[in-house]
C-alpha atoms as a PDB file:
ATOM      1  CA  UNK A   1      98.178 138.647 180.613  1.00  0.00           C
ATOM      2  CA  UNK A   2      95.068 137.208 179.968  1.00  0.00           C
ATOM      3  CA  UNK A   3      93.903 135.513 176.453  1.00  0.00           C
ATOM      4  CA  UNK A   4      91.367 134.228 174.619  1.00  0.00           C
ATOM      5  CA  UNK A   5      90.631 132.079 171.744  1.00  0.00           C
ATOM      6  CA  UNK A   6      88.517 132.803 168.753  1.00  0.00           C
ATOM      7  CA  UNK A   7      87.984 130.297 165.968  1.00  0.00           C
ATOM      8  CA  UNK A   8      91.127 128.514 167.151  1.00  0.00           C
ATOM      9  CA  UNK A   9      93.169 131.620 167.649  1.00  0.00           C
ATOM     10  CA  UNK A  10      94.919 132.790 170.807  1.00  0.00           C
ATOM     11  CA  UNK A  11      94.493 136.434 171.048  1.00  0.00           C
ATOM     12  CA  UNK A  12      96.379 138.037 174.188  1.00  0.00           C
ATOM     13  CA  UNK A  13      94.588 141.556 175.905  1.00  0.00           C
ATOM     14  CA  UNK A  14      95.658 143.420 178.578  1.00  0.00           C
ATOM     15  CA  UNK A  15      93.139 145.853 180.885  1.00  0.00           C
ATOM     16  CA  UNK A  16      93.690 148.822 183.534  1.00  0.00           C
ATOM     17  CA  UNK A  17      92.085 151.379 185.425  1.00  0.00           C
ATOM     18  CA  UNK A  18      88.381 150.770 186.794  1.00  0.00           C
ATOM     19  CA  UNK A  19      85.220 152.315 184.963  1.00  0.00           C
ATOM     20  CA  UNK A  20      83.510 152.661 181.420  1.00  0.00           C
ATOM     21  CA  UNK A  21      85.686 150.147 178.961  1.00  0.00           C
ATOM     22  CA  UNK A  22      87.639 151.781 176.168  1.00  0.00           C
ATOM     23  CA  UNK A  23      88.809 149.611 173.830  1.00  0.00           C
ATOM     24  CA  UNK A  24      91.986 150.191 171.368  1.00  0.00           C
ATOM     25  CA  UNK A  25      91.835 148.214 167.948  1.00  0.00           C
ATOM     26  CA  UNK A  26      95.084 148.840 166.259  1.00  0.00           C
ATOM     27  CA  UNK A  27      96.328 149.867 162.905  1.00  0.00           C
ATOM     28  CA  UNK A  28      97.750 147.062 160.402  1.00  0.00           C
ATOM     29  CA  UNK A  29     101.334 146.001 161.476  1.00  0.00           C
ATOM     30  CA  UNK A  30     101.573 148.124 164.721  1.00  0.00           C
ATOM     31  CA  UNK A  31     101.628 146.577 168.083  1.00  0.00           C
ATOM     32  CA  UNK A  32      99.858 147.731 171.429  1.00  0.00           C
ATOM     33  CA  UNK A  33     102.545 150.010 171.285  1.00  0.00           C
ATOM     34  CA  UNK A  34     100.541 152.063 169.121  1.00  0.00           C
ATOM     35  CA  UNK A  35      98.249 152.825 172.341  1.00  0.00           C
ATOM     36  CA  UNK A  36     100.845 153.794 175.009  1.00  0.00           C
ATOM     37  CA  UNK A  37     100.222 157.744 175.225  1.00  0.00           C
ATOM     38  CA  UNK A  38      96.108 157.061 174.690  1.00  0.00           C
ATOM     39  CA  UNK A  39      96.402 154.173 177.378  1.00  0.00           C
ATOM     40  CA  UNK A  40      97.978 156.046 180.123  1.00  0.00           C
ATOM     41  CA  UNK A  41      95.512 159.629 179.889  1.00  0.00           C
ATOM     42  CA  UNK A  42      93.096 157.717 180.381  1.00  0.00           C
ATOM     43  CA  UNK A  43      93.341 154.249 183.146  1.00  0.00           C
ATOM     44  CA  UNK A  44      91.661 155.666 185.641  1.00  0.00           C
ATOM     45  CA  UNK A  45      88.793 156.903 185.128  1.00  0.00           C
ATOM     46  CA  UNK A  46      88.350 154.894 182.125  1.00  0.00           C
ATOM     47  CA  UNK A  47      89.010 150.690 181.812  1.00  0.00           C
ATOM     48  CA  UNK A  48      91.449 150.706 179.038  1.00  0.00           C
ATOM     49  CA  UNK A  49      91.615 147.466 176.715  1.00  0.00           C
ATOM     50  CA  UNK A  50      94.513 146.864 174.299  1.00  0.00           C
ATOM     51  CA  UNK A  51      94.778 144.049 172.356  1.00  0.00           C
ATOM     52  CA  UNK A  52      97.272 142.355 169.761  1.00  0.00           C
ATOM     53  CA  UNK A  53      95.175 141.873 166.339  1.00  0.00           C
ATOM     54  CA  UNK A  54      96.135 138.237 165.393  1.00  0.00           C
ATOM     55  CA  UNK A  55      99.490 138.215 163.221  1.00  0.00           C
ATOM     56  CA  UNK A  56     100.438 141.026 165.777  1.00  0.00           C
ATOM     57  CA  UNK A  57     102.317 141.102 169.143  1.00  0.00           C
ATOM     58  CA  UNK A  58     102.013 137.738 171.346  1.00  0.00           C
ATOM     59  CA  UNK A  59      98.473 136.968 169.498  1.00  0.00           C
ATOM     60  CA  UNK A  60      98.534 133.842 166.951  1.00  0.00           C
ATOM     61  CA  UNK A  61      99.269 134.347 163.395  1.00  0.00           C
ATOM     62  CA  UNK A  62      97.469 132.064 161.215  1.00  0.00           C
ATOM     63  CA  UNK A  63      98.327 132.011 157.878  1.00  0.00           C
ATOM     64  CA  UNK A  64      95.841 134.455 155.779  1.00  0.00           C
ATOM     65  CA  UNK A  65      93.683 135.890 154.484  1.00  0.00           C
ATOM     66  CA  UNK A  66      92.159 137.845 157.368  1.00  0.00           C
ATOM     67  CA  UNK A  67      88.943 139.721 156.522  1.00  0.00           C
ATOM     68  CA  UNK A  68      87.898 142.908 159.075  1.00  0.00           C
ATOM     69  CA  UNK A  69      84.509 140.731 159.837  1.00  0.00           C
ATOM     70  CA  UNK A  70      86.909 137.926 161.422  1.00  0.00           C
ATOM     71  CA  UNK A  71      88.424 140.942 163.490  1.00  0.00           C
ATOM     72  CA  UNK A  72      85.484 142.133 164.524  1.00  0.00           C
ATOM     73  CA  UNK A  73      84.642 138.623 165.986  1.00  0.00           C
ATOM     74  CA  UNK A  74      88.017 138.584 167.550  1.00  0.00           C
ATOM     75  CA  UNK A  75      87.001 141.556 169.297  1.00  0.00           C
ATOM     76  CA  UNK A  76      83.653 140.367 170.677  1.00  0.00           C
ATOM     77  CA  UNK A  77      85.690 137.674 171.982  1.00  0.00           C
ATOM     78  CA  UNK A  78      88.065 139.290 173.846  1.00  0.00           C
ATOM     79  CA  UNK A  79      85.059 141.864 174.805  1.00  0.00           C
ATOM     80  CA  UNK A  80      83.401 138.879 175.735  1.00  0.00           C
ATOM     81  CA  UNK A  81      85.813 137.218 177.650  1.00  0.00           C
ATOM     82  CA  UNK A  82      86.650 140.852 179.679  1.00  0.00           C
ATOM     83  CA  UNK A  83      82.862 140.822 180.768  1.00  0.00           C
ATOM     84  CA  UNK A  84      81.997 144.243 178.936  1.00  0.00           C
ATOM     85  CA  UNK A  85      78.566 144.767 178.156  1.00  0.00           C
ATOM     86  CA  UNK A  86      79.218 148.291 177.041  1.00  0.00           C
ATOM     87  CA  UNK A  87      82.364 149.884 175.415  1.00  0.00           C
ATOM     88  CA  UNK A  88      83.909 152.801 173.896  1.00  0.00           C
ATOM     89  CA  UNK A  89      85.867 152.056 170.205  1.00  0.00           C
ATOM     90  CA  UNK A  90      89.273 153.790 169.521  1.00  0.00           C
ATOM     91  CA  UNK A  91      90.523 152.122 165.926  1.00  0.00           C
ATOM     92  CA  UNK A  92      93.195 153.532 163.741  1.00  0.00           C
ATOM     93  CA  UNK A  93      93.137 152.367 160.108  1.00  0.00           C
ATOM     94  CA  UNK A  94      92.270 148.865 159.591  1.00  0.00           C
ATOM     95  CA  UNK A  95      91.357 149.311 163.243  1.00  0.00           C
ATOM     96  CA  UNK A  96      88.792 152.250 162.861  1.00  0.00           C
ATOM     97  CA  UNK A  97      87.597 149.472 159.647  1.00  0.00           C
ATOM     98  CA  UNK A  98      87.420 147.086 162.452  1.00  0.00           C
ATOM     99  CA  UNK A  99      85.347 149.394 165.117  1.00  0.00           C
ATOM    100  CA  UNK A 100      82.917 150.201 161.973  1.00  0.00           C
ATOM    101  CA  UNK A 101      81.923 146.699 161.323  1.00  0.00           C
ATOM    102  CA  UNK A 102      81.864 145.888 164.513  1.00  0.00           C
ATOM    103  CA  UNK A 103      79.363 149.157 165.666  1.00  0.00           C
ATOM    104  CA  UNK A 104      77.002 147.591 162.728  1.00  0.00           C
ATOM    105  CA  UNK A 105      77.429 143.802 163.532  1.00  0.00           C
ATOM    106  CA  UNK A 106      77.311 143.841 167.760  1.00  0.00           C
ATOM    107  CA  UNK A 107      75.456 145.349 169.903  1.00  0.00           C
ATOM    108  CA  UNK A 108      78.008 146.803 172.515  1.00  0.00           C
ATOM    109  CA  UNK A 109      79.559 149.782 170.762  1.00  0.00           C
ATOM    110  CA  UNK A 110      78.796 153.240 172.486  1.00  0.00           C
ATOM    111  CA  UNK A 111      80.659 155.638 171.016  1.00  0.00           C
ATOM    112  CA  UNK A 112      83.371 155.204 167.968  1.00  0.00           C
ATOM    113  CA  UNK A 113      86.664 157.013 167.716  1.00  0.00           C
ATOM    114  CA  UNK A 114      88.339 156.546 164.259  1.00  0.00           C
ATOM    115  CA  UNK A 115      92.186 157.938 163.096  1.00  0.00           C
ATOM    116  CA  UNK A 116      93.203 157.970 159.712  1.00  0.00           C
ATOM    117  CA  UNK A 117      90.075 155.702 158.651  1.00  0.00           C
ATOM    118  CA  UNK A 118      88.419 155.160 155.168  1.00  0.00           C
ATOM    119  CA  UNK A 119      84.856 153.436 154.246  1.00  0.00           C
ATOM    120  CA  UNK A 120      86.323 151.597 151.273  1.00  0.00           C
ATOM    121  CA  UNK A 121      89.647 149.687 150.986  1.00  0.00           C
ATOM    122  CA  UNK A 122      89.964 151.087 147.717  1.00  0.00           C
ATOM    123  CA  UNK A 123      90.223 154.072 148.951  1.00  0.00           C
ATOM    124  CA  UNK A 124      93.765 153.373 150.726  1.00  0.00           C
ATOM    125  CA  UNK A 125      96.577 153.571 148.905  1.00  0.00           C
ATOM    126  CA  UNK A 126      98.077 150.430 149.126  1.00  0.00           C
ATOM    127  CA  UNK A 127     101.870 151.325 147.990  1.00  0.00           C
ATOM    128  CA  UNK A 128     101.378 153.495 150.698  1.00  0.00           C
ATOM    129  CA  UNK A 129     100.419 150.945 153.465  1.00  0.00           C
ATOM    130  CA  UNK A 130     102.904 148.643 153.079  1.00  0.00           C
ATOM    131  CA  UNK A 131     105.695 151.008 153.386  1.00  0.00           C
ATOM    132  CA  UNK A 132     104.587 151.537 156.849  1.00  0.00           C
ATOM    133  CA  UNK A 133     105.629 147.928 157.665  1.00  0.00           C
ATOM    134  CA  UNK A 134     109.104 147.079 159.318  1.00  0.00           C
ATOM    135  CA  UNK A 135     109.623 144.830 156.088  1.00  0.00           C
ATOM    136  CA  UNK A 136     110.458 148.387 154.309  1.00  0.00           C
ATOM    137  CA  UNK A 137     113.224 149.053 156.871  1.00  0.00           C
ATOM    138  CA  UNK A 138     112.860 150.668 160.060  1.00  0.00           C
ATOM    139  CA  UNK A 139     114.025 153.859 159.356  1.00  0.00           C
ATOM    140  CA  UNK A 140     112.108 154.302 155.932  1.00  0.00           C
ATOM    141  CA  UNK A 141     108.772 152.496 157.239  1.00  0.00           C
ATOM    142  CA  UNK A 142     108.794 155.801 159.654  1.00  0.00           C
ATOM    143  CA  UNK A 143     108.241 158.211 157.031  1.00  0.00           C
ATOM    144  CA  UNK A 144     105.088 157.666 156.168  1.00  0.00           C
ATOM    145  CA  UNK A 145     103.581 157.137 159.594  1.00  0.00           C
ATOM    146  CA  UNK A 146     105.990 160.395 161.284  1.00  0.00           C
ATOM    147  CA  UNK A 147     106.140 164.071 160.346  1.00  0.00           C
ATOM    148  CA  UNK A 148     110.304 164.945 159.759  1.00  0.00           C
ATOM    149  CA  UNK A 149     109.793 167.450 162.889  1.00  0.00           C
ATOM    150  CA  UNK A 150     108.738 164.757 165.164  1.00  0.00           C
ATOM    151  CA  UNK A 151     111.397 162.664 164.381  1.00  0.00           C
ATOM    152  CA  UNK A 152     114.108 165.410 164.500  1.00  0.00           C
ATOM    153  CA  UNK A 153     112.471 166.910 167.720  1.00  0.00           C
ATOM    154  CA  UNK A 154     113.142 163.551 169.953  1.00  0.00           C
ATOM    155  CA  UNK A 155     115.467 160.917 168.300  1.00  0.00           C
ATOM    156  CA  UNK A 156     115.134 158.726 171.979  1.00  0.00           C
ATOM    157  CA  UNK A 157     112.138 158.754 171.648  1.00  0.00           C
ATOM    158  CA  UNK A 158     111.816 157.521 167.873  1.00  0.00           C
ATOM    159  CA  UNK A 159     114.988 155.243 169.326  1.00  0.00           C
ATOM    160  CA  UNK A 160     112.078 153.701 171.425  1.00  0.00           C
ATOM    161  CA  UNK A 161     109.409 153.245 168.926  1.00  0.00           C
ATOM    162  CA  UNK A 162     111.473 151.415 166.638  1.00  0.00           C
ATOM    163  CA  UNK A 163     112.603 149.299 169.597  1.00  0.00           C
ATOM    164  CA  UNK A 164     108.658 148.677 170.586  1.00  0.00           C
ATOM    165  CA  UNK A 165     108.324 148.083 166.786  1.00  0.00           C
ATOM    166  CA  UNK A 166     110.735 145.143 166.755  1.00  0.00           C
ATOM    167  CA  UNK A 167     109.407 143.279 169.469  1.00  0.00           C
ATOM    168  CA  UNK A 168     105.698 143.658 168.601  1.00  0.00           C
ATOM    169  CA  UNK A 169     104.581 144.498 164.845  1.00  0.00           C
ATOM    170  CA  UNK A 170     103.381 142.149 162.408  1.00  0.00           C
ATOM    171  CA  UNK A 171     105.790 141.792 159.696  1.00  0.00           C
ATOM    172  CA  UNK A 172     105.942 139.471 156.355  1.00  0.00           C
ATOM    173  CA  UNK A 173     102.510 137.247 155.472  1.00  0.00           C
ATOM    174  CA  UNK A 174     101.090 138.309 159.237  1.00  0.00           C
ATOM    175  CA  UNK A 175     101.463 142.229 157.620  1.00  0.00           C
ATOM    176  CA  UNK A 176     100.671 141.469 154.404  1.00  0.00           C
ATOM    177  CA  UNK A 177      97.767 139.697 155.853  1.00  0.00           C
ATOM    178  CA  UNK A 178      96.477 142.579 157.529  1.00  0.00           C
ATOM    179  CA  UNK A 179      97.132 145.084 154.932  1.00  0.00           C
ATOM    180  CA  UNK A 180      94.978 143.005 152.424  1.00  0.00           C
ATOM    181  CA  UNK A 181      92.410 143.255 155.148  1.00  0.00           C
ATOM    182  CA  UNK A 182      92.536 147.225 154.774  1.00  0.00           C
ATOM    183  CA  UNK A 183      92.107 147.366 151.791  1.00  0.00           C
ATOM    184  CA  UNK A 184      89.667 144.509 150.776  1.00  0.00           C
ATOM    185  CA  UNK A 185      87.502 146.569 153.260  1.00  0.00           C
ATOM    186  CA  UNK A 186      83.745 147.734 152.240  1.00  0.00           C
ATOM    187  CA  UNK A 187      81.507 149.535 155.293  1.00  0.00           C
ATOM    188  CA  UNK A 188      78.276 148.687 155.812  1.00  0.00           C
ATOM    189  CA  UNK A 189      75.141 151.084 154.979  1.00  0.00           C
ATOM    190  CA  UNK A 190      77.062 153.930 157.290  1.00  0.00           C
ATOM    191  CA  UNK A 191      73.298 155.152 157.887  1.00  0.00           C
ATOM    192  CA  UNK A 192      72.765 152.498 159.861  1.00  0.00           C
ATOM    193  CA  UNK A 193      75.673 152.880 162.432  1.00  0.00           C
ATOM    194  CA  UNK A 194      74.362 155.646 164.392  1.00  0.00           C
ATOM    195  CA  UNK A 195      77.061 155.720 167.186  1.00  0.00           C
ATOM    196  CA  UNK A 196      77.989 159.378 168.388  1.00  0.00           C
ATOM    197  CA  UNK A 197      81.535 159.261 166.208  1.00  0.00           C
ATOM    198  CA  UNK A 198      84.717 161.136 165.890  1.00  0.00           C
ATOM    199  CA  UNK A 199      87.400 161.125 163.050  1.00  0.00           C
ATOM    200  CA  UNK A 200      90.343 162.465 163.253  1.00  0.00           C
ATOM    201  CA  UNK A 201      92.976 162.166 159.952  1.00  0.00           C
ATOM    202  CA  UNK A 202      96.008 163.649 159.211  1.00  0.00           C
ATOM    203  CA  UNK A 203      96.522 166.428 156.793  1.00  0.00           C
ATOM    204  CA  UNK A 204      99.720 164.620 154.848  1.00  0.00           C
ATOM    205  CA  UNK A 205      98.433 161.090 155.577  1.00  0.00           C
ATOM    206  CA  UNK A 206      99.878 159.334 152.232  1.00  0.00           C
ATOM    207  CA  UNK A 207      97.904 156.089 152.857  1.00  0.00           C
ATOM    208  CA  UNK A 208      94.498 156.985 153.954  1.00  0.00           C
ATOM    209  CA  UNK A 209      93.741 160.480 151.554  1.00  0.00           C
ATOM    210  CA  UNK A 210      92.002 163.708 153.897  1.00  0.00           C
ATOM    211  CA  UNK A 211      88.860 163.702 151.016  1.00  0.00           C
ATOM    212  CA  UNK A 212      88.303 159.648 152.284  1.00  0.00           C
ATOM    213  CA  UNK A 213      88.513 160.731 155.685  1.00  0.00           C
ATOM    214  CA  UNK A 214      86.117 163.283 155.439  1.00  0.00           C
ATOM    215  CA  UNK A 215      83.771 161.503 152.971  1.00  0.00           C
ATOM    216  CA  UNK A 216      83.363 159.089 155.987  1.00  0.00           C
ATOM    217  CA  UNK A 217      82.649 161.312 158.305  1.00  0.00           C
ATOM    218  CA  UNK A 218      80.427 163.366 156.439  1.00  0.00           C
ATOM    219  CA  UNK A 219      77.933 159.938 155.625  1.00  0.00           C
ATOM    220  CA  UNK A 220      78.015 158.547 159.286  1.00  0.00           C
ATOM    221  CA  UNK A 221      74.389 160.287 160.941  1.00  0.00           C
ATOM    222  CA  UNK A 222      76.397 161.286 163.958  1.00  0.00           C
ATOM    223  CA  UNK A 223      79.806 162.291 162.713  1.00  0.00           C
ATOM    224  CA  UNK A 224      82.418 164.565 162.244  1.00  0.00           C
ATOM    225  CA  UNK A 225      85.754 165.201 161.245  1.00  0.00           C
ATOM    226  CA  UNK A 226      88.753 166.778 162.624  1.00  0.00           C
ATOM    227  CA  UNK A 227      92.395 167.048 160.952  1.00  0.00           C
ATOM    228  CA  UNK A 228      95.191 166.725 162.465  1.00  0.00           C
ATOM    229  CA  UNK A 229      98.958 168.312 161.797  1.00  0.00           C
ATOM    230  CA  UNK A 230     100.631 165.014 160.194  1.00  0.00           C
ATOM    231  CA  UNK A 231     100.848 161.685 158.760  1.00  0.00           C
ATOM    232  CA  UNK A 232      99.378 158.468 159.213  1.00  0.00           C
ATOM    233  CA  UNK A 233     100.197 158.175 163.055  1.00  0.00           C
ATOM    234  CA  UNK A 234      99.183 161.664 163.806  1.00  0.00           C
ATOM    235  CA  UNK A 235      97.284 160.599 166.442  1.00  0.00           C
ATOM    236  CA  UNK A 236     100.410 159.484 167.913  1.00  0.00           C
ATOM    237  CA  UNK A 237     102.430 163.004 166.896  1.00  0.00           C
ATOM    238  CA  UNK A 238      99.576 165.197 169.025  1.00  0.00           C
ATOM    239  CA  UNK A 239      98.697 162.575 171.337  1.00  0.00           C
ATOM    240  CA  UNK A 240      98.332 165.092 174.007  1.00  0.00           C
ATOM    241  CA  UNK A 241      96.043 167.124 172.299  1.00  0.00           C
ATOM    242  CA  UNK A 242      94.379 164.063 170.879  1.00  0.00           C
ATOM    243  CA  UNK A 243      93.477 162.188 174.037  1.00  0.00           C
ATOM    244  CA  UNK A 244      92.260 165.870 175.640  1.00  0.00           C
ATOM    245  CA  UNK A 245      89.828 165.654 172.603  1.00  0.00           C
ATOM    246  CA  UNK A 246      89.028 161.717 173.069  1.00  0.00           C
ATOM    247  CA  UNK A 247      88.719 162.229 177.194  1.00  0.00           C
ATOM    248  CA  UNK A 248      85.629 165.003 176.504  1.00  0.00           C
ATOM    249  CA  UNK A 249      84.151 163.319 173.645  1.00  0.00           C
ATOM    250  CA  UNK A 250      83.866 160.350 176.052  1.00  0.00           C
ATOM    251  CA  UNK A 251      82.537 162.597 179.064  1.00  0.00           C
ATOM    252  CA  UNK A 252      80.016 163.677 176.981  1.00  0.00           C
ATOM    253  CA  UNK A 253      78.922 160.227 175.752  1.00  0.00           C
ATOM    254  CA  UNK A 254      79.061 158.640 179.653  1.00  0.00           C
ATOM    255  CA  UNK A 255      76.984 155.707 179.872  1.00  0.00           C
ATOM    256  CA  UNK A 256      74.192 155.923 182.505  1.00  0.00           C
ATOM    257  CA  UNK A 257      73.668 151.694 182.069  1.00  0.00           C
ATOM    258  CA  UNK A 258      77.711 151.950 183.676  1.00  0.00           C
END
């Protein structure tokens, strides 16, 4: 799998399918994992991009702090080093920070598609965030992040997350490093990031509150909300209906410069 290096640090990326790059900027702590259901609707007709944050997954993990303007310029790297001149942003939490900054900062962002996403670290609740990581236990860092139906519907398959989990999250300073990116964030002037965008949140997300999500939303010139049955990965939950959602929104946004 192909890397690159950024200020010194590896970062490893992975690409499929053939046409307009979408690119997946993950939540704090969760692997390309995170991306599996999103990843396979849409290779194809889309180029699909997943790549480890650093601290995550088979990226380096320099010791901290890590600020969401670093990860931004990780992510024109790997952009960069892919050959994309034009792309389509999919961030979750500190990833939807991420594709903010990085829609204001760089000049290849298209369209934006944000989960569970606030303007203002100090609007996550940070107690909340870290029991997410693995550090918590693996069982009790899915409660937050899971409705209790999902996990009761398909144990095999919550089997399988936690098994993705443990090869592939960030866990202890490489976490805690990313979490204190969350919520150190501050967007920039949101009138100024004009990029048709999406938010979705989810209705009993504990670590990103639904008046944040909408607040963010509601200031962005082109954007609007959407909840979602759920907690923090309720993207994940309804990925089905999700990625119907995400596969129009980019139809509609197609890029003629493609």
């Amino acid at each position: 799998m192909p890397t690159v290096t950024n200020q010194g640090v590896s970062l490893r990326y992975e690409t499929d399918g053939d046409g307009p790059t979408v690119a997946f900027v993950g939540d704090a702590g969760y692997g390309a994992w995170l991306w599996g259901w999103h990843y396979e609707a849409l290779s194809g007709p889309f180029e699909t991009l997943v790549w480890d944050l650093r601290g995550t997954g088979d990226s380096d993990a320099p010791t901290g702090p890590y600020d969401v303007e670093t990860l931004a310029a990780d992510l024109d790297a790997v952009l960069a080093d892919r050959g994309v001149g034009r792309v389509h942003l999919v961030g979750a939490g500190l990833g939807g920070m991420v594709a903010l900054r990085y829609a204001h900062e760089y000049g290849r962002a298209r369209t934006l598609t944000l989960y569970c996403t606030a303007a203002s670290g100090g609007d996550v609740d940070a107690d909340a965030l870290r029991s997410l990581s693995l550090d918590a236990g693996e069982t009790a860092s899915l409660d937050g992040a899971f409705s209790p139906a999902f996990r009761e519907a398909d144990p095999a398959l919550v089997e399988r997350i936690t098994e993705w989990r443990r090869g592939e999250d960030a866990t202890g300073d490489a976490f805690a490093a990313q979490a204190a990116a969350m919520t150190d964030f501050d967007a920039p002037p949101l009138y100024e990031i004009t990029q048709p965008t999406e938010l979705y949140y989810g209705v009993e997300d504990s670590v990103v509150p639904t008046d944040a999500a909408e607040s963010l939303a509601a200031d962005l010139p082109r954007g609007t909300a959407t909840a979602v049955e759920g907690r923090h990965c309720c993207y994940v939950e309804h990925a089905a209906a999700v990625t119907d959602r995400l596969t129009a929104f980019l139809d509609e946004h197609a890029d003629p410069e493609f």
